[in-house]
C-alpha atoms as a PDB file:
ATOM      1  CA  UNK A   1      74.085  95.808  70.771  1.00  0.00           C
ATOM      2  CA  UNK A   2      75.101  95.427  75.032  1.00  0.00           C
ATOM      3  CA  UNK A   3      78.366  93.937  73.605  1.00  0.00           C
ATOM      4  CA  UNK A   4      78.963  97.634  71.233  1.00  0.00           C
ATOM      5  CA  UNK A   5      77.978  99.763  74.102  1.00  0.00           C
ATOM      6  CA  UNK A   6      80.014  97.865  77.052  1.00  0.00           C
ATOM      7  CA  UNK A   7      83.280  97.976  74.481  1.00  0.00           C
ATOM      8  CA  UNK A   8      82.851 101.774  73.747  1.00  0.00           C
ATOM      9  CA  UNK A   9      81.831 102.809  77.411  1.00  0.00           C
ATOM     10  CA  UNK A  10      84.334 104.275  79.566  1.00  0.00           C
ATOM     11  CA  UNK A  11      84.364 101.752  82.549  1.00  0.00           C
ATOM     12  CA  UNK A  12      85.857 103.468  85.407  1.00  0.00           C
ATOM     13  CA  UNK A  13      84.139 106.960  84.401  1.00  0.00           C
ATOM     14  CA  UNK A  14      80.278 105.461  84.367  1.00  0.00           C
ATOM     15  CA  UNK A  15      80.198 102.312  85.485  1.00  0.00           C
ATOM     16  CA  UNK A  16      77.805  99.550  84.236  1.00  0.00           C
ATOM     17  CA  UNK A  17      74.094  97.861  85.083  1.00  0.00           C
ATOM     18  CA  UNK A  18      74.294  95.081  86.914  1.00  0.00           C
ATOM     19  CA  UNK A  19      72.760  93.259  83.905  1.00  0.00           C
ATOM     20  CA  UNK A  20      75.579  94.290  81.882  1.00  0.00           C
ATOM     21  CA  UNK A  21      78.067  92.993  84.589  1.00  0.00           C
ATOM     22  CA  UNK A  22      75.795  89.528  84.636  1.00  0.00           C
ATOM     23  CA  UNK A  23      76.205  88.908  81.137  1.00  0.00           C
ATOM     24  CA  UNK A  24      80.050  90.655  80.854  1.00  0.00           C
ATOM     25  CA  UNK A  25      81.616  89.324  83.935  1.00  0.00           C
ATOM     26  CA  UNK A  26      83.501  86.459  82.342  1.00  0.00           C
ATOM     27  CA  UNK A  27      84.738  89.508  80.057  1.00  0.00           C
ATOM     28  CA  UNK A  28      85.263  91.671  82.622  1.00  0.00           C
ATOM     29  CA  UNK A  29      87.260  89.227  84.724  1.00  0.00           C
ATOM     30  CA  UNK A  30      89.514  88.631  81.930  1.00  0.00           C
ATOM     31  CA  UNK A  31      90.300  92.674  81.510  1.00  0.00           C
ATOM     32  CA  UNK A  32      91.112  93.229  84.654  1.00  0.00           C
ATOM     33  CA  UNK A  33      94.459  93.925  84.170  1.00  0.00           C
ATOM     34  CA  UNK A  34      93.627  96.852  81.802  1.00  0.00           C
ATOM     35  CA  UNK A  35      90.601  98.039  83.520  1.00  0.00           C
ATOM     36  CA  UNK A  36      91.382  98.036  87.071  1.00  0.00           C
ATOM     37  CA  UNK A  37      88.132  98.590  88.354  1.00  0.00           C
ATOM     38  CA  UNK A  38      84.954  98.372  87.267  1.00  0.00           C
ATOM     39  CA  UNK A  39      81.981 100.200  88.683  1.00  0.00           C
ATOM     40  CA  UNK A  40      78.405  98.307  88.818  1.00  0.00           C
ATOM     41  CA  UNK A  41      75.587 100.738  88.670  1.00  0.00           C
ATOM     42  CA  UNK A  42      71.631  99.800  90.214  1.00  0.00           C
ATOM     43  CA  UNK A  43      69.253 102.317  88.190  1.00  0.00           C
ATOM     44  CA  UNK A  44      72.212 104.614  87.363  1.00  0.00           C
ATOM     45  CA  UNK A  45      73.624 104.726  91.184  1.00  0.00           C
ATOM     46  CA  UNK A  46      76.746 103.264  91.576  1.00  0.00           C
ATOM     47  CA  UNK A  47      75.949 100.417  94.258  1.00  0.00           C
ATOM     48  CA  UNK A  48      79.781  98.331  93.632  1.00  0.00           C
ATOM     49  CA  UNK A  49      82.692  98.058  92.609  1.00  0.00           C
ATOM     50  CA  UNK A  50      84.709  95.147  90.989  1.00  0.00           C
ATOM     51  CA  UNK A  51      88.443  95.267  91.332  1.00  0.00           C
ATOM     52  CA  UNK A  52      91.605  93.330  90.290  1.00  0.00           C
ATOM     53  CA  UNK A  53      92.752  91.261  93.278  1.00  0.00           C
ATOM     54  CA  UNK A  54      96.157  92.392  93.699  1.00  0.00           C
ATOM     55  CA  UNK A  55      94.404  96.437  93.761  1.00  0.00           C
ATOM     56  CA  UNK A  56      92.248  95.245  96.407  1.00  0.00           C
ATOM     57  CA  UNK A  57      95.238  93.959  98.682  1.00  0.00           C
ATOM     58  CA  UNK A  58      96.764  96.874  97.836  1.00  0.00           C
ATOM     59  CA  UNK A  59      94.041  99.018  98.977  1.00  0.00           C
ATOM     60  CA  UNK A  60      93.925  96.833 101.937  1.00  0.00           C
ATOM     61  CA  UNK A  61      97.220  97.570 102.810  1.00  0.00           C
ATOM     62  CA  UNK A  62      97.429 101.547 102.186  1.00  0.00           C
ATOM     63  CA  UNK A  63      94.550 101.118 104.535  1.00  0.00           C
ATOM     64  CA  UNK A  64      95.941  99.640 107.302  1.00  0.00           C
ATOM     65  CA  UNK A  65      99.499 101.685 106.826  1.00  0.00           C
ATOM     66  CA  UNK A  66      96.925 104.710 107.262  1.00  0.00           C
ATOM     67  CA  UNK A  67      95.440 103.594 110.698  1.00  0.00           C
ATOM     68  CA  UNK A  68      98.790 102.971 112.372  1.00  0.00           C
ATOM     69  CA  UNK A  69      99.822 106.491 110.942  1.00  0.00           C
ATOM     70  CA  UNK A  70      96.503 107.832 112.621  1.00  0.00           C
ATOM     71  CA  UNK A  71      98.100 106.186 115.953  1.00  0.00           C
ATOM     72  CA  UNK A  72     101.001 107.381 115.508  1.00  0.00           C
ATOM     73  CA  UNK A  73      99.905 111.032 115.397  1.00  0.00           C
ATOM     74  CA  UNK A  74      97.589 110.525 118.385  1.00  0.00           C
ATOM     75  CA  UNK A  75     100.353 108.958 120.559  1.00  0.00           C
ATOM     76  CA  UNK A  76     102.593 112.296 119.231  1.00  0.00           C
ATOM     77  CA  UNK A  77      99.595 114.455 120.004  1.00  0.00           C
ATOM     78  CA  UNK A  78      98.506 112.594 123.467  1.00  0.00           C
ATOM     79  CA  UNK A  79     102.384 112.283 124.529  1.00  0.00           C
ATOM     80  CA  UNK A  80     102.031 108.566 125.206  1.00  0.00           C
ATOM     81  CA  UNK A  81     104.916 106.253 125.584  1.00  0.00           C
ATOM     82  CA  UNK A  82     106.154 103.756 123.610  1.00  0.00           C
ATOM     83  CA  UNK A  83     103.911 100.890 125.696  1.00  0.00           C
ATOM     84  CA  UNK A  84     100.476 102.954 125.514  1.00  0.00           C
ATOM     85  CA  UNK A  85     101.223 103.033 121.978  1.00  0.00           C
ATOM     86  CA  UNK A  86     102.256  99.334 121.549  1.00  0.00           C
ATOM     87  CA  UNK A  87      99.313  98.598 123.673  1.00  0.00           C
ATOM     88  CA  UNK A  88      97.015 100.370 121.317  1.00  0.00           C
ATOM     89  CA  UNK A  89      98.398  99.067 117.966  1.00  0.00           C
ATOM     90  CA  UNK A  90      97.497  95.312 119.384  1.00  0.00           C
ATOM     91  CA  UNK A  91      94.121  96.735 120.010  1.00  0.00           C
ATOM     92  CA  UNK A  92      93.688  98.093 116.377  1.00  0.00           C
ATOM     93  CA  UNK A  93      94.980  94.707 114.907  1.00  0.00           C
ATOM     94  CA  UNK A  94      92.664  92.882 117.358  1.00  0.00           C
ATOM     95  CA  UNK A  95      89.723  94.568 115.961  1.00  0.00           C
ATOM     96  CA  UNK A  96      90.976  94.245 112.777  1.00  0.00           C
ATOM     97  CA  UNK A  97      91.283  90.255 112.631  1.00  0.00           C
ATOM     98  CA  UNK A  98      87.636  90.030 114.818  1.00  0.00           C
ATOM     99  CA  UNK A  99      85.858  92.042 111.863  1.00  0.00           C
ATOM    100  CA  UNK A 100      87.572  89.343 109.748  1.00  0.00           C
ATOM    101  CA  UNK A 101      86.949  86.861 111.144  1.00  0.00           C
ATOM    102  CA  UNK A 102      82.813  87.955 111.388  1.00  0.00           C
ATOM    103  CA  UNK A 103      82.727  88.810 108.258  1.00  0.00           C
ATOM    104  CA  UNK A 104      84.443  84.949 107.618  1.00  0.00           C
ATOM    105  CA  UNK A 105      81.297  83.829 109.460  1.00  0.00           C
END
């Protein structure tokens, strides 16, 4: 019966229980490549979300091109020059890599 339901449930639209995800993951892991993400659901709120590795690195990396964008327009906004602005891209990266390397610990 959980095996009819997960196969005919739209993945990225509902999600699934975590007990679903428990007893699918080795499925889930496999399918990756056709269902990108998959969204894990505690009493029908979505609480994660598992994702093909090479999405998440992705994601990682829209997200990063975003922030220096977001410096970008503040230097153009602020009128800083070319060091402020270097100086202030090491300072995002060095947060960066610290949160890393916490979240490492």
């Amino acid at each position: 019966m959980i095996d009819e339901a997960f196969e005919t449930r739209q993945l990225s639209d509902s999600g699934i229980s975590i007990s679903d995800f428990k007893a699918r993951m080795g499925h889930i892991v496999d399918n990756l490549s056709e269902e990108p993400e998959v969204i894990v659901n505690n009493r029908n709120r979505p609480v994660a979300v598992f994702v093909d590795l090479q999405a998440y690195r992705a994601m990682k990396e829209q997200a990063s091109a975003y922030q220096h964008l977001q410096l970008l327009e503040e230097a153009e906004a602020e009128q800083l020059d070319i060091d402020e602005l270097a100086t202030r891209v090491d300072a995002a990266t060095a947060n960066r890599r610290a949160s890393r390397v916490a979240q490492a610990a």
